[in-house]
Protein backbone atom coordinates (compact mmCIF):
# COMPACT_ATOMS: atom_id res chain seq x y z
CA UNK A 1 -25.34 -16.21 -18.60
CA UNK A 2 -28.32 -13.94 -17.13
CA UNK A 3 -26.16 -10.49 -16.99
CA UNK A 4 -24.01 -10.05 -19.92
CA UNK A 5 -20.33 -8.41 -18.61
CA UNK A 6 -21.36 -4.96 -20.18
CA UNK A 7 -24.47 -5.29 -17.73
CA UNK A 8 -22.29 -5.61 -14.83
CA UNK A 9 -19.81 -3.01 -15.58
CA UNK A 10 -22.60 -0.47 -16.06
CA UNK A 11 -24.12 -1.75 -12.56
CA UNK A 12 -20.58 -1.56 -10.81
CA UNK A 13 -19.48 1.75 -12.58
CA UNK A 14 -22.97 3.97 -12.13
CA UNK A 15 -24.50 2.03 -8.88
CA UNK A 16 -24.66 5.45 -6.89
CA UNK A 17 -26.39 6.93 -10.00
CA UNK A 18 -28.81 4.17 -9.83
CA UNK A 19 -29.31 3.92 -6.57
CA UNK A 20 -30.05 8.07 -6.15
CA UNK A 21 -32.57 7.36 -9.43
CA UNK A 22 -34.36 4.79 -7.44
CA UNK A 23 -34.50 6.47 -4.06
CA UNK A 24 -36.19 9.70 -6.88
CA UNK A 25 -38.40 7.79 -8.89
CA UNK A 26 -40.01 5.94 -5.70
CA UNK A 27 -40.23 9.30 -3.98
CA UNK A 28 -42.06 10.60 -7.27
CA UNK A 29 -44.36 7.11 -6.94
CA UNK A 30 -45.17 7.74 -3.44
CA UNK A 31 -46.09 11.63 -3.74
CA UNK A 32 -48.25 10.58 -6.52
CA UNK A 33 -49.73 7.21 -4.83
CA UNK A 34 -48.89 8.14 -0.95
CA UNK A 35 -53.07 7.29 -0.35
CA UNK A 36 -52.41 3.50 -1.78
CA UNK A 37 -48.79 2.80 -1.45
CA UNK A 38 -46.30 2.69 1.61
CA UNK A 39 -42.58 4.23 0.83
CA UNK A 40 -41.82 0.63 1.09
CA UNK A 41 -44.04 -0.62 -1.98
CA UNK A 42 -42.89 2.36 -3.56
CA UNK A 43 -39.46 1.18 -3.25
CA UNK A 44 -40.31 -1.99 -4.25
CA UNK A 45 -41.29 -0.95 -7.40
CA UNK A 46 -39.30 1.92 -8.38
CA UNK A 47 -36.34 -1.05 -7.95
CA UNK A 48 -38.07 -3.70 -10.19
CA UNK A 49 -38.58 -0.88 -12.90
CA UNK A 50 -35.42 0.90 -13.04
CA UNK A 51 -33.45 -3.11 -12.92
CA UNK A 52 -35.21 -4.48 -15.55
CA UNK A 53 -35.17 -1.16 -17.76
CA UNK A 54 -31.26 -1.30 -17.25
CA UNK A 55 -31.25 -4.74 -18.18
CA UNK A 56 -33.54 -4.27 -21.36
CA UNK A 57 -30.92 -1.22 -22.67
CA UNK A 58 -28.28 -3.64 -21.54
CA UNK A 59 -29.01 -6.83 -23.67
CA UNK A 60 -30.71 -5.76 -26.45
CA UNK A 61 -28.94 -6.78 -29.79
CA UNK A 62 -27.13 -3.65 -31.34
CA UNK A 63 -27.86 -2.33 -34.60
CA UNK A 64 -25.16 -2.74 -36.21
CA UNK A 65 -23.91 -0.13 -39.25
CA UNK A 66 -22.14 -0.25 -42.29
CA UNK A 67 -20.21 2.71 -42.29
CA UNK A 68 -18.85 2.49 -45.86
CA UNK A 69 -17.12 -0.21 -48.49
CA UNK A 70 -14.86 0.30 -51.22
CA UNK A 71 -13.92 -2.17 -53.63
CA UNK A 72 -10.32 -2.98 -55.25
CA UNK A 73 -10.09 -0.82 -58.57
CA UNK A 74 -7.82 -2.93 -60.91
CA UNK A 75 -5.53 -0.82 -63.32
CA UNK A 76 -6.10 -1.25 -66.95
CA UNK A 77 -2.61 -2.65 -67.57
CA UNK A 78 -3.94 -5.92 -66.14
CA UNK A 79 -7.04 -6.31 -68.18
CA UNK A 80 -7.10 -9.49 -70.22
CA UNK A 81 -8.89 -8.87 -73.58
CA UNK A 82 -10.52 -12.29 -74.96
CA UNK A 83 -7.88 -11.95 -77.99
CA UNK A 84 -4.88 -12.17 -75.25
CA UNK A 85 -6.82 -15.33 -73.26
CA UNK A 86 -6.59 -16.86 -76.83
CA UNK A 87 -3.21 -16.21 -77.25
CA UNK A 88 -2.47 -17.49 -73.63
CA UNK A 89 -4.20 -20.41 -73.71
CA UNK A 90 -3.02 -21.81 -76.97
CA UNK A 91 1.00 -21.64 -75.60
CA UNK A 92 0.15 -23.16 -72.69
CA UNK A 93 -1.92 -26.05 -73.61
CA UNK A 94 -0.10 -26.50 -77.09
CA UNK A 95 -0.46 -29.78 -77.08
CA UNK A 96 -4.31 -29.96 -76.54
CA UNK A 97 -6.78 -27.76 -79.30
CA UNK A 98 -9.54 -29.53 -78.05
CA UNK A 99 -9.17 -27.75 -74.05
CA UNK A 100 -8.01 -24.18 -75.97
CA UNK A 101 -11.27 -23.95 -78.15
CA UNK A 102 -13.50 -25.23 -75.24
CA UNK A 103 -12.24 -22.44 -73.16
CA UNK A 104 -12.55 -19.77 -75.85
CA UNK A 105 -16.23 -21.24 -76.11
CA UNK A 106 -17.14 -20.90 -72.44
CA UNK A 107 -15.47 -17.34 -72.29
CA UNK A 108 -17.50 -16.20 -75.36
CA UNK A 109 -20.87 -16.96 -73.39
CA UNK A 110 -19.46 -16.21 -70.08
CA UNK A 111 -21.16 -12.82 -69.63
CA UNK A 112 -17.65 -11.58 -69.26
CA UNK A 113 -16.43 -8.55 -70.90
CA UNK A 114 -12.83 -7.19 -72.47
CA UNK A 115 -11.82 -5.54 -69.94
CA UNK A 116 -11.57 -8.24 -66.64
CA UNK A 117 -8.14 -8.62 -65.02
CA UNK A 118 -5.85 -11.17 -63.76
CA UNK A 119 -2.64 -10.53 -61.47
CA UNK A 120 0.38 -8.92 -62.79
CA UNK A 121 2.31 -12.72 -62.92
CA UNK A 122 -0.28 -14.66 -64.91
CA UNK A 123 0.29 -12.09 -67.93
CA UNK A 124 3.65 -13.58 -68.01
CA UNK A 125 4.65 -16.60 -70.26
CA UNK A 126 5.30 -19.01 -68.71
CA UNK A 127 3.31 -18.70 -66.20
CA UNK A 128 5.43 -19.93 -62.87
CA UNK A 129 4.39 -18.11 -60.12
CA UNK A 130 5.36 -18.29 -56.40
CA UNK A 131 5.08 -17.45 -53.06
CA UNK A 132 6.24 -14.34 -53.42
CA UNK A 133 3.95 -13.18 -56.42
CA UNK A 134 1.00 -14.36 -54.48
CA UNK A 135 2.09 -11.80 -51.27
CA UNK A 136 2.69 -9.31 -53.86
CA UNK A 137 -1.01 -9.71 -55.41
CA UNK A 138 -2.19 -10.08 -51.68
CA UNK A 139 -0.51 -6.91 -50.61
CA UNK A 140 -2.09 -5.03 -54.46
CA UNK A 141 -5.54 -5.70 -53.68
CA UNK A 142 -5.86 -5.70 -49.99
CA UNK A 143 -3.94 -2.56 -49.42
CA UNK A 144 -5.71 -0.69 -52.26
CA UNK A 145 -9.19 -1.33 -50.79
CA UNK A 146 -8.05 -0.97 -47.56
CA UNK A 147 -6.31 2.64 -48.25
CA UNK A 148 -9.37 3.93 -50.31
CA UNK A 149 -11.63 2.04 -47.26
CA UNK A 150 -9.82 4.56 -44.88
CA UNK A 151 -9.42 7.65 -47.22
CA UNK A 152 -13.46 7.45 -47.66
CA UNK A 153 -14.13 7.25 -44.16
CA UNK A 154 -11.26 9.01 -42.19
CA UNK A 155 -11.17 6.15 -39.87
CA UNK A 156 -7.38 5.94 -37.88
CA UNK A 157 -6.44 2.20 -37.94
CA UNK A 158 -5.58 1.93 -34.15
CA UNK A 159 -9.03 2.50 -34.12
CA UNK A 160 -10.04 -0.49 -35.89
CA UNK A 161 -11.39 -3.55 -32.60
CA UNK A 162 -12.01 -6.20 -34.74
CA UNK A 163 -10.55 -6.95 -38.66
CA UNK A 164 -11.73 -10.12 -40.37
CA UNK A 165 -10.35 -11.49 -43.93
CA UNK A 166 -11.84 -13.80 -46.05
CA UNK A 167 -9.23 -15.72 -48.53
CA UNK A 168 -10.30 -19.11 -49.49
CA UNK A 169 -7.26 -20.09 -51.52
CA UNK A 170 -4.34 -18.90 -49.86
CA UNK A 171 -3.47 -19.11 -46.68
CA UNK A 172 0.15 -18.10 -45.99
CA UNK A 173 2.20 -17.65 -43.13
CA UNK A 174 1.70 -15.32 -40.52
CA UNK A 175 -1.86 -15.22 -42.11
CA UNK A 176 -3.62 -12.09 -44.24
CA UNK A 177 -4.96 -10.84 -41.88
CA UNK A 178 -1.39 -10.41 -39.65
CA UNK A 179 -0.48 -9.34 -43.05
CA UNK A 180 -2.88 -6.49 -42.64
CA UNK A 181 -2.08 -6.01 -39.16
CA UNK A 182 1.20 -4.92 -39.72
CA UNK A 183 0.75 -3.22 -42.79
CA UNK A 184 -1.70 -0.42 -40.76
CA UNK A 185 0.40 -0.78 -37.40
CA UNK A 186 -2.75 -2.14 -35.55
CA UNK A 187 -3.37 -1.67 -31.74
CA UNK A 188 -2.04 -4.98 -30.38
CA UNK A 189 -5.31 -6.21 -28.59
CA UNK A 190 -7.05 -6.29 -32.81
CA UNK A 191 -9.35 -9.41 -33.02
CA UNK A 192 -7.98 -10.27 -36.01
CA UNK A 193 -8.97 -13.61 -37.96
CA UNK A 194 -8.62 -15.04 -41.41
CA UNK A 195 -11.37 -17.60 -42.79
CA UNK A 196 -10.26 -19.76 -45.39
CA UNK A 197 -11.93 -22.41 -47.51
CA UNK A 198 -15.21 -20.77 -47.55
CA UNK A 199 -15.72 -20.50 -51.19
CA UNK A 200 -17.49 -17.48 -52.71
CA UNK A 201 -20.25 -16.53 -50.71
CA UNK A 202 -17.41 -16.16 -47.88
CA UNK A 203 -18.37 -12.47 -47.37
CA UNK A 204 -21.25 -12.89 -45.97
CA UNK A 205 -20.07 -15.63 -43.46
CA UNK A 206 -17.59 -12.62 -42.53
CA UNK A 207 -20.30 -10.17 -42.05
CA UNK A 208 -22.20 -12.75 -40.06
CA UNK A 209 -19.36 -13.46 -37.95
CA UNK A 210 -18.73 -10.18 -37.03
CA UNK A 211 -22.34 -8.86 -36.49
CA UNK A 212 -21.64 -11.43 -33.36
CA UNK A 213 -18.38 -9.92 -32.17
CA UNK A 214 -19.86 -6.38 -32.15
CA UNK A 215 -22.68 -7.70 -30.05
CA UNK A 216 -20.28 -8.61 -26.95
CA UNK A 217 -17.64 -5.67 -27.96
CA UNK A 218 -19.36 -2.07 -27.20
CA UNK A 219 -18.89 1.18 -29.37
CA UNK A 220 -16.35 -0.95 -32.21
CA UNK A 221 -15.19 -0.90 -35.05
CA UNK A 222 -14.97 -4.10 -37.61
CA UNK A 223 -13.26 -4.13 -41.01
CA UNK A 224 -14.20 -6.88 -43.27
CA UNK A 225 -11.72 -7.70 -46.14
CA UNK A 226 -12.87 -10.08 -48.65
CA UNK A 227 -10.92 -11.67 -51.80
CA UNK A 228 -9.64 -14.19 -53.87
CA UNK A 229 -5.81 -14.58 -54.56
CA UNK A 230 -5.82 -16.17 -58.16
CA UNK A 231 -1.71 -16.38 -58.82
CA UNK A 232 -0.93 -19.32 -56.71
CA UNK A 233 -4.07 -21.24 -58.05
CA UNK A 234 -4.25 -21.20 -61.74
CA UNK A 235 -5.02 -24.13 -63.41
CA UNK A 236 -3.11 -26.18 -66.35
CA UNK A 237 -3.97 -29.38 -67.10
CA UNK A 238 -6.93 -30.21 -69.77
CA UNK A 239 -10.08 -31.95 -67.73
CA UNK A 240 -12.59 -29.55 -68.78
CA UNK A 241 -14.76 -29.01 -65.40
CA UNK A 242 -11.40 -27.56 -63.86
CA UNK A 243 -11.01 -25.06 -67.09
CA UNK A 244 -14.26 -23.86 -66.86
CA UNK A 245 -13.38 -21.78 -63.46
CA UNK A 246 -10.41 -20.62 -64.33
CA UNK A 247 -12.14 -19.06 -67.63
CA UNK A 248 -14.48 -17.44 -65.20
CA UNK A 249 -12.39 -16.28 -62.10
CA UNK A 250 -10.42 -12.48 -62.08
CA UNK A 251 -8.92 -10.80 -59.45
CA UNK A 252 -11.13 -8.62 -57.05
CA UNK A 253 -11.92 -7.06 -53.27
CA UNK A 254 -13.85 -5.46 -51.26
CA UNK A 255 -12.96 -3.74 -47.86
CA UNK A 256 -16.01 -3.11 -45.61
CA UNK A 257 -16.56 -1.06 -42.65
CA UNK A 258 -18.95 -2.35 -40.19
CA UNK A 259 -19.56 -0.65 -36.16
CA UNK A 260 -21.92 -0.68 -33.39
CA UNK A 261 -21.40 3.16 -32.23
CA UNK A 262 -24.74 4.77 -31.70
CA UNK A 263 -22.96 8.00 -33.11
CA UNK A 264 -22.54 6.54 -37.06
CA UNK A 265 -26.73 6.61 -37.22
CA UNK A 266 -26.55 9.29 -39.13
CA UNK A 267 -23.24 9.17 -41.39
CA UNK A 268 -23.65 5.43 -42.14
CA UNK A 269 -24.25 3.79 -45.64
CA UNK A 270 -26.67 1.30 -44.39
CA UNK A 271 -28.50 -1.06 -41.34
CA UNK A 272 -27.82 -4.46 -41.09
CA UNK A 273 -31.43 -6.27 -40.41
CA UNK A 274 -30.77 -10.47 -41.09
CA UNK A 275 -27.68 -12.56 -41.72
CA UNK A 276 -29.28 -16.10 -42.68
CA UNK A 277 -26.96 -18.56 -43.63
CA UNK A 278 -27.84 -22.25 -44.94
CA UNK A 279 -25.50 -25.18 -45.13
CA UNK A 280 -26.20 -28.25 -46.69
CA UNK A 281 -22.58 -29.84 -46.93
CA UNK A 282 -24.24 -32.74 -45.30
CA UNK A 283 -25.88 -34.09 -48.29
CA UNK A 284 -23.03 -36.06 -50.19
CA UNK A 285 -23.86 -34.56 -53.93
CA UNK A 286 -23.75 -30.83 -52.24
CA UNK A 287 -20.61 -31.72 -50.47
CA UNK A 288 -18.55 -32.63 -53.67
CA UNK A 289 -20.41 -30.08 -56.42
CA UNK A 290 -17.24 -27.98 -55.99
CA UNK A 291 -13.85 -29.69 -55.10
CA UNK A 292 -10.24 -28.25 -55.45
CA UNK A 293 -8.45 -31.60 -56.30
CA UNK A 294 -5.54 -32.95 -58.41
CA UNK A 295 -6.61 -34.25 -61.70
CA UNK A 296 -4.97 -37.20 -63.35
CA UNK A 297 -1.28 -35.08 -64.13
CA UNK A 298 -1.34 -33.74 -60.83
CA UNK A 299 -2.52 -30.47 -61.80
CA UNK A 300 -4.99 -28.86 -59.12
CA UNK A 301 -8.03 -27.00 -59.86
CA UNK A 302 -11.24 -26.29 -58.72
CA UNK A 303 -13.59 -28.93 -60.26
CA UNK A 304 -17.48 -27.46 -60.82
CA UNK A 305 -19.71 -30.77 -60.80
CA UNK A 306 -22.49 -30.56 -63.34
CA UNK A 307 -24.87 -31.25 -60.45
CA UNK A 308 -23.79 -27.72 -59.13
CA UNK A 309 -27.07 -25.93 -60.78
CA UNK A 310 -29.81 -28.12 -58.77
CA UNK A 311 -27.62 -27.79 -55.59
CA UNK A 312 -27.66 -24.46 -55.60
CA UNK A 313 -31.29 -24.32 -56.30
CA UNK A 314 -31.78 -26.52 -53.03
CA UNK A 315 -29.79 -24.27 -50.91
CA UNK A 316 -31.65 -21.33 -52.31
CA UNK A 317 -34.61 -22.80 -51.20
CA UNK A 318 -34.12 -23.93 -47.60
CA UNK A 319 -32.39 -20.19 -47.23
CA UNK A 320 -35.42 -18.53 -48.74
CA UNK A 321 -37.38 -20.50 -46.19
CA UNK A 322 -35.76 -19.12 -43.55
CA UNK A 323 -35.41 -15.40 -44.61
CA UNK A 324 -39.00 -15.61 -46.26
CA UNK A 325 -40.66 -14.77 -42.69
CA UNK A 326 -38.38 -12.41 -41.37
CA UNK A 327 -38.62 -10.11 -44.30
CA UNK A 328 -41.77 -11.11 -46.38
CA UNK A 329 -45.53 -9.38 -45.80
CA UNK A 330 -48.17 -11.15 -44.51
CA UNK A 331 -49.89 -11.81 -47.66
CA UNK A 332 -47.13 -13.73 -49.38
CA UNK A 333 -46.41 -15.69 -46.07
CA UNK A 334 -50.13 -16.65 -46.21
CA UNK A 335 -49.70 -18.42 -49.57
CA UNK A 336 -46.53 -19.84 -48.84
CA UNK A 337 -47.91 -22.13 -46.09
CA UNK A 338 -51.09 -23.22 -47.83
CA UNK A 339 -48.87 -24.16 -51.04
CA UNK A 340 -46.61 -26.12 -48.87
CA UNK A 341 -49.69 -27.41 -47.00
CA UNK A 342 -50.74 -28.32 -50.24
CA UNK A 343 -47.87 -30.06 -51.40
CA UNK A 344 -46.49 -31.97 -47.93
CA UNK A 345 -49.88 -32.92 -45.96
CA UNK A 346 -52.17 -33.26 -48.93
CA UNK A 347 -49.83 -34.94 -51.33
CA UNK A 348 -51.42 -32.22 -54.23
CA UNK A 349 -49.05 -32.15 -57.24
CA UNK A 350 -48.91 -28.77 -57.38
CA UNK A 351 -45.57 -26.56 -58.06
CA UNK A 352 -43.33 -24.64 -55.01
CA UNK A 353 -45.09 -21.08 -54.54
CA UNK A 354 -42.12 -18.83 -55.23
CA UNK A 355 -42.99 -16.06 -53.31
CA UNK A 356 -42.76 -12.02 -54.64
CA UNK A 357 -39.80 -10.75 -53.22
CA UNK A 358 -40.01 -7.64 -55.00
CA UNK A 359 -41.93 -6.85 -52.27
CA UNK A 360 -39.69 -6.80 -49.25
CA UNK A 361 -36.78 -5.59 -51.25
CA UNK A 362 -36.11 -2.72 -53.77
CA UNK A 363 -32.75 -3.91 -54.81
CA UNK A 364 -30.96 -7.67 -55.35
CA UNK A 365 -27.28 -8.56 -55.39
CA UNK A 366 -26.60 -12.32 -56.67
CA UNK A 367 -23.46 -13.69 -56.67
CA UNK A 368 -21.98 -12.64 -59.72
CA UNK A 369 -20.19 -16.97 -60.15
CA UNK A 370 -21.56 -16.76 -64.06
CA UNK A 371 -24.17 -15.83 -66.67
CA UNK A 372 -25.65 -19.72 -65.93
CA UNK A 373 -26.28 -19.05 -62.65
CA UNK A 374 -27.66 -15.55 -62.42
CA UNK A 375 -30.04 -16.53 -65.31
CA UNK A 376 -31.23 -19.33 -62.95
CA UNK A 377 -31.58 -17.45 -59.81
CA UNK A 378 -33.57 -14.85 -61.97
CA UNK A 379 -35.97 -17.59 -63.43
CA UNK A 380 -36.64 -19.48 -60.20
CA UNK A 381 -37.66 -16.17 -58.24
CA UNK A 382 -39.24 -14.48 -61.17
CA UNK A 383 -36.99 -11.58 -61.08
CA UNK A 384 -36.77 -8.84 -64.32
CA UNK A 385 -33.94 -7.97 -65.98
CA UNK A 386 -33.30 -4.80 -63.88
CA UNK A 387 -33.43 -6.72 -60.69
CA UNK A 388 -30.38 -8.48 -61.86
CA UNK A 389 -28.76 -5.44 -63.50
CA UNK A 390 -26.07 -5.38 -60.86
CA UNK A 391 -25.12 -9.00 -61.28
CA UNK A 392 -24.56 -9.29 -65.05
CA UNK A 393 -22.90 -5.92 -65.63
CA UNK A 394 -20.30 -6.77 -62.51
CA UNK A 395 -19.49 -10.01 -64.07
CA UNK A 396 -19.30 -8.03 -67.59
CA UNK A 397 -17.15 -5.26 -65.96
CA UNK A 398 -15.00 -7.39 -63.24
CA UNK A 399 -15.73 -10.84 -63.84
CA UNK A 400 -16.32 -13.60 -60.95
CA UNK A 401 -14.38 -11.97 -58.13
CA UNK A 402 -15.80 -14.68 -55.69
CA UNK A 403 -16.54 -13.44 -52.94
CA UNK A 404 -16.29 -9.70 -53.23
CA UNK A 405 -18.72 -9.85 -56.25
CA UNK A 406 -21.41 -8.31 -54.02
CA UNK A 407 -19.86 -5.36 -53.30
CA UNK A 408 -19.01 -4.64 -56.63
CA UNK A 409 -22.65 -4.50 -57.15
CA UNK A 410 -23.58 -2.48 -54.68
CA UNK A 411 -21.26 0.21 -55.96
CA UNK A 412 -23.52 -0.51 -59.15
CA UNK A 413 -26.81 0.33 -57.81
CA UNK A 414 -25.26 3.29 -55.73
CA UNK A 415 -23.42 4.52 -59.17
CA UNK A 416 -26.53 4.41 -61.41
CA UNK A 417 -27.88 6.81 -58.05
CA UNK A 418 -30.64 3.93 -57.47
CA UNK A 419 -30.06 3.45 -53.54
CA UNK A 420 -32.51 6.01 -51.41
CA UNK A 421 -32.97 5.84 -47.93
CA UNK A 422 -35.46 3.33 -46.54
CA UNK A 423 -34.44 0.92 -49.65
CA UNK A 424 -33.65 -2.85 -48.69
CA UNK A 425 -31.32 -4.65 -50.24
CA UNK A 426 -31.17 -8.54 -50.87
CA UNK A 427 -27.43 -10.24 -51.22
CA UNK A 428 -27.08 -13.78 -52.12
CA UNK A 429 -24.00 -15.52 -51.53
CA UNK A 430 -23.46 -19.28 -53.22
CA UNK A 431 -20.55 -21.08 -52.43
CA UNK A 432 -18.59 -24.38 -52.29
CA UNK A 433 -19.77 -26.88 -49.19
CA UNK A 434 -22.57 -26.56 -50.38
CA UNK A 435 -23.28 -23.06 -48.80
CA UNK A 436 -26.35 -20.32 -49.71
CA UNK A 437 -25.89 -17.22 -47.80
CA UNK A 438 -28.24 -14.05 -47.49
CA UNK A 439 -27.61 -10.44 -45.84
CA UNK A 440 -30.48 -8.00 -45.89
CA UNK A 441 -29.24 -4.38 -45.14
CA UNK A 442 -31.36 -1.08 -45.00
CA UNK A 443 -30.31 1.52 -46.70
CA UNK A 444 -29.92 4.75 -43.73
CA UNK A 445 -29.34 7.73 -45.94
CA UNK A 446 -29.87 8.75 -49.69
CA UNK A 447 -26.33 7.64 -51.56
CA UNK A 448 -24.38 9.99 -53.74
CA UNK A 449 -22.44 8.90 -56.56
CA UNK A 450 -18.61 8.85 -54.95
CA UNK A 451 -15.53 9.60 -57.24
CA UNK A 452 -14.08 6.57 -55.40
CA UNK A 453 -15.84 4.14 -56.61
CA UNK A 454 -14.25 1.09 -59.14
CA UNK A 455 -17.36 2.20 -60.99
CA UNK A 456 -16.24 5.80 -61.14
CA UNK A 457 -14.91 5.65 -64.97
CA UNK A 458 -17.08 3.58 -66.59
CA UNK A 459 -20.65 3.75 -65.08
CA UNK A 460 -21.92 5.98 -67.72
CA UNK A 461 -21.53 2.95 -70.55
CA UNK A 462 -23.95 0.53 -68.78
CA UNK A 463 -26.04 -1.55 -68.51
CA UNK A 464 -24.37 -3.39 -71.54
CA UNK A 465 -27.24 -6.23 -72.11
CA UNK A 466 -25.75 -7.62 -75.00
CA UNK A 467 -21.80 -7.46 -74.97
CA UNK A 468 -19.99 -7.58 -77.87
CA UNK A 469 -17.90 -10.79 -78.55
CA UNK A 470 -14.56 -11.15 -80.53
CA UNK A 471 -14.81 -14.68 -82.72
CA UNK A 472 -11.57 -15.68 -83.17
């Protein structure tokens, strides 16, 4: 469609202002041209100029802001040291050593920490949750990053256009996001939507997704709520791809306020510049690298294929292709096309130029899934230890919060006071389908360290770069 409806209702609501500021600036064109122009001409042009300004303002894409985030905070009653996963695991899988000291193997080299968390029904034995403790961890984690959201940014929630949650696990009825709704008493015309199934790097789908609502929706606000809800989904049978996720997964979320208003230039976090996201569910070994399934006992899990390492090097690469010339400088772009020159019309055996990407961004946020695939992601694009600083200590600290894991490392680099203004940031998003997902954001004003942050009381003992580990 040529004119967008905005377009029109600024034509139809200020016509007489735009018809007096034509009938002005061809009078101005005519007193300054009246040798080589008739009024008419004048008219003419004055018309043209004004139109297609109006247009131009009109249809631009909007900058869209992100106000503010704040990420769930979980208490330390729900911390599960390695000694209590120990305990756990050998009463429920008594009757197989074999799947208890596997687990306790994967958790020691996990990256993860003492003090991650699981829901308040999975430190029960036995473990038999239900509908009702999954609500009850849904309402825990949603409502405490939604309340601090709100505290930290004074927003009213009537005031809130458009609200998008991100769940990939549970999906109950009316949805999270009416869950939310009614929670906050929501203005009843909310675009509200819940996206399920969309594995870990889900949060950036979100923030994708609603970048385009706030381009047809004028002067809005968006919420974005991502999570995981672990209770209904914990796995008990013995096949050991299905254990190794539920060693790595703890509960997390991240509430994030996004809007288009002109007027939050100034008070806003950060700019969003690209949303690139790659899908390559259409090859058949990316498809099935991560599966929820039953396993032989009819226990369901979520199976992680051994081929899930080189898959998510390929979607990596076809994303970095695509977000390599929107944010690289020329240089690098320069050797990136003769290597591939090299390589697909010359047939040279020659490796992949990985291009710098330290420089186009000061800062990188990658998917905190596990210590395996953060020290991948740092080999393959020859990134320091400090580059992925964020990513280890969050899966130290918090674990593998899926999708959220992002914004827990944000709050990293703002707590260590490492975001200034003008910095770029890089977040990676890897999830199943196969999906690689990128958001580039701009940082728009210096960041101070903010007493509300899950960082708050515990900043000042990292980076930990070698965690101690309890053998048992």
């Amino acid at each position: 469609m040529l004119f967008s409806k905005e377009s029109y209702d600024i034509f139809k609501n200020h016509a007489h202002k735009l018809v007096l500021l034509t009938i002005i600036f061809a009078a101005i064109i005519q007193t300054l041209f009246k040798q080589h122009l008739c009024f008419i001409h004048s008219l003419t042009f004055a018309i043209v100029t004004i139109s297609s300004f109006t247009f131009y303002l009109t249809n631009k894409p909007r900058t869209i802001y992100l106000v503010d985030f704040a990420c769930f905070k979980p208490s330390f009653n729900y911390r599960v040291p390695f000694a209590t996963a120990y305990e756990h695991a050998k009463i429920i899988l008594s009757s197989d050593p074999k799947s208890v000291n596997f687990g306790l193997k994967i958790l020691e080299r996990s990256g993860l920490g003492e003090e991650t968390c699981v829901p308040p029904k999975l430190h029960y034995l036995p473990q038999e949750p239900n509908m009702m403790d999954a609500i009850e961890e849904c309402h825990l984690v949603i409502f405490s990053a939604m309340d601090s959201l709100l505290q930290q940014t004074g927003i009213n929630p009537k005031n809130i256009d458009i609200l998008i949650v991100n769940c990939s696990l549970f999906a109950p009825t009316p949805s999270i996001s009416s869950i939310v709704v009614n929670k906050y008493k929501m203005r009843d015309d909310v675009k509200s939507f819940h996206l399920s199934g969309m594995g870990c790097s889900a949060t950036l789908i979100s923030i994708d997704f609603a970048k385009n609502l706030l381009q047809v929706h004028p002067e809005s606000y968006a919420v974005v709520i991502s999570t995981e809800i672990l209770t209904p989904n914990t796995y008990r049978g013995k096949e050991r791809s299905k254990i190794l996720p539920m060693v790595l997964f703890r509960m997390g979320g991240a509430a994030i306020l996004l809007t288009n208003k002109t007027s939050a230039r100034t008070q806003a976090k950060y700019r969003l510049l690209h949303a690139v996201r790659t899908h390559i569910g259409g090859d058949e070994m990316a498809y099935r690298c991560i599966q929820q399934e039953e396993d032989k006992e009819g226990q369901v899990g979520i199976e992680l294929n051994l081929d899930l390492i080189a898959v998510a090097d390929k979607a990596l690469t076809l994303n970095i292709m695509t977000i390599g010339p929107l944010v690289l400088p020329l240089s690098e772009k320069v050797l990136f096309v003769v290597n591939f020159l090299k390589r697909k019309l010359l047939k040279q055996d020659v490796k992949p130029y990985i291009p710098n990407f330290k420089l186009a961004f000061e800062h990188f946020c990658i998917h905190a899934g596990g210590r395996l695939i953060i020290d991948e992601l740092q080999k393959n694009m020859k990134l320091t230890e400090v580059d992925v600083e964020a990513s280890r200590m969050t899966l130290h600290r918090f674990g593998n919060t899926s999708s959220s894991s992002l914004w827990y490392e944000l709050g990293y680099i703002e707590a260590k006071g490492r975001m200034k203004k003008g910095d770029r940031v890089w977040q990676i998003g890897l999830g199943s389908g196969f999906k690689c997902n990128s958001g580039v954001w701009e940082c728009n004003r210096d960041i101070e360290f903010s007493k509300h942050s899950a960082w708050a009381d515990c900043i000042h003992r990292y980076p930990v770069f070698q965690p101690k580990v309890m053998k048992i």
